[in-house]
Protein backbone atom coordinates (compact mmCIF):
# COMPACT_ATOMS: atom_id res chain seq x y z
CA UNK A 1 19.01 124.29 -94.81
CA UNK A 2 18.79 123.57 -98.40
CA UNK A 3 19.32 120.07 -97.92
CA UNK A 4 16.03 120.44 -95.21
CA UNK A 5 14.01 121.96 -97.81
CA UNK A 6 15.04 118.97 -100.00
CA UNK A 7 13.80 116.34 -97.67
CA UNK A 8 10.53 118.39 -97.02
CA UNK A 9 9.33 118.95 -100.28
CA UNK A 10 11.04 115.55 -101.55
CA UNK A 11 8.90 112.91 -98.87
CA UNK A 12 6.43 111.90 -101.71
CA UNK A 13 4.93 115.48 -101.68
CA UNK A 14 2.57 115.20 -99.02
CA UNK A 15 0.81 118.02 -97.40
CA UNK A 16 1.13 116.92 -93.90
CA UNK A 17 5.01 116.31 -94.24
CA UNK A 18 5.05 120.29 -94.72
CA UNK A 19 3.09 121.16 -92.49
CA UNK A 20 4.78 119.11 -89.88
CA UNK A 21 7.98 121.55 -90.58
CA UNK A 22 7.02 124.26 -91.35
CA UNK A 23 7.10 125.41 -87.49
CA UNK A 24 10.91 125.27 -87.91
CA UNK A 25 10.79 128.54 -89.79
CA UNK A 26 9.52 130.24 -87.02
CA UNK A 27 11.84 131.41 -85.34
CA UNK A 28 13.43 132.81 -88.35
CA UNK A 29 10.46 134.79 -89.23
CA UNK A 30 10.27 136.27 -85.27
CA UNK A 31 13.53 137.20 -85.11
CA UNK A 32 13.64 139.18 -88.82
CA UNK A 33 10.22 140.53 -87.73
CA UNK A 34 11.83 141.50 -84.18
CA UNK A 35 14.72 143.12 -85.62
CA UNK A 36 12.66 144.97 -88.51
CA UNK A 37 10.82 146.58 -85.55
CA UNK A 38 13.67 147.23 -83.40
CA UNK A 39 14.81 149.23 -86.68
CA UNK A 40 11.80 151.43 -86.82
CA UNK A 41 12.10 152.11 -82.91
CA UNK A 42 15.92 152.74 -83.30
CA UNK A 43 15.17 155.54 -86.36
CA UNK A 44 12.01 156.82 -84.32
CA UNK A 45 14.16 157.59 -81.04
CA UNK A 46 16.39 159.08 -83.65
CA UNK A 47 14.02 161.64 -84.68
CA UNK A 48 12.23 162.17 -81.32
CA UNK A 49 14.66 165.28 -80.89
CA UNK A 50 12.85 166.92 -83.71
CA UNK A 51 9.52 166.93 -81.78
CA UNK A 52 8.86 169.65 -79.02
CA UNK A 53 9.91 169.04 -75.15
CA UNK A 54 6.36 167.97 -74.50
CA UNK A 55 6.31 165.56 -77.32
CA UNK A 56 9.39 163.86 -76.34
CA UNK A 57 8.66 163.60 -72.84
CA UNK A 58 5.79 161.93 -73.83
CA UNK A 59 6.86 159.42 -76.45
CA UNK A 60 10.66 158.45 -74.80
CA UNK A 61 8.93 156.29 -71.91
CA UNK A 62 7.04 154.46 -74.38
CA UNK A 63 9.33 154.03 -77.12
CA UNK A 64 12.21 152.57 -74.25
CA UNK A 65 9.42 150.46 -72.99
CA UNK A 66 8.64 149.27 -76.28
CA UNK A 67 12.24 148.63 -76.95
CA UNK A 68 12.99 146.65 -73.75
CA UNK A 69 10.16 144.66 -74.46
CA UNK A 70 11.17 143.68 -78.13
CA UNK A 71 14.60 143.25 -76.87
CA UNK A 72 13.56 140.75 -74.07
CA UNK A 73 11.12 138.79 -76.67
CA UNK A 74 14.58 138.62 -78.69
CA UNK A 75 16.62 137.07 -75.91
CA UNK A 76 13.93 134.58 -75.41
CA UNK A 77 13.79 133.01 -79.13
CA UNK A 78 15.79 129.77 -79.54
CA UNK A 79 19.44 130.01 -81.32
């Protein structure tokens, strides 16, 4: 990757050379933002047992629906 970064910023320094490559880093960035979130859902549904009955029953659906989603979106970025 280094040696990518190299070539980028090496080709006479020209804008368009960058921004030509920079959509290479995007999947990188989606899949460290996916898992970040898939974090904060994990330590929510951790706590959701300290909420009342009614509170849980509420926010379980979602959060597993939210999970599945992120989950999906992660089996769908390339390798």
């Amino acid at each position: 990757m280094l040696a990518r970064l190299m070539q980028v910023f090496g080709a006479g320094q020209r804008g368009e050379a960058i921004m030509d490559n920079s959509n290479e880093f995007a999947p990188v960035y989606m899949r460290h933002d996916l898992m970040i979130e898939i974090g904060r859902l994990e330590m929510a549904m951790d706590h959701l047992e300290e909420r009342e009955q009614t509170q849980q029953q509420q926010l379980r659906p979602r959060l597993e629906s939210r999970m599945t989603h992120l989950l999906s979106e992660l089996d769908h970025l390339p390798a």
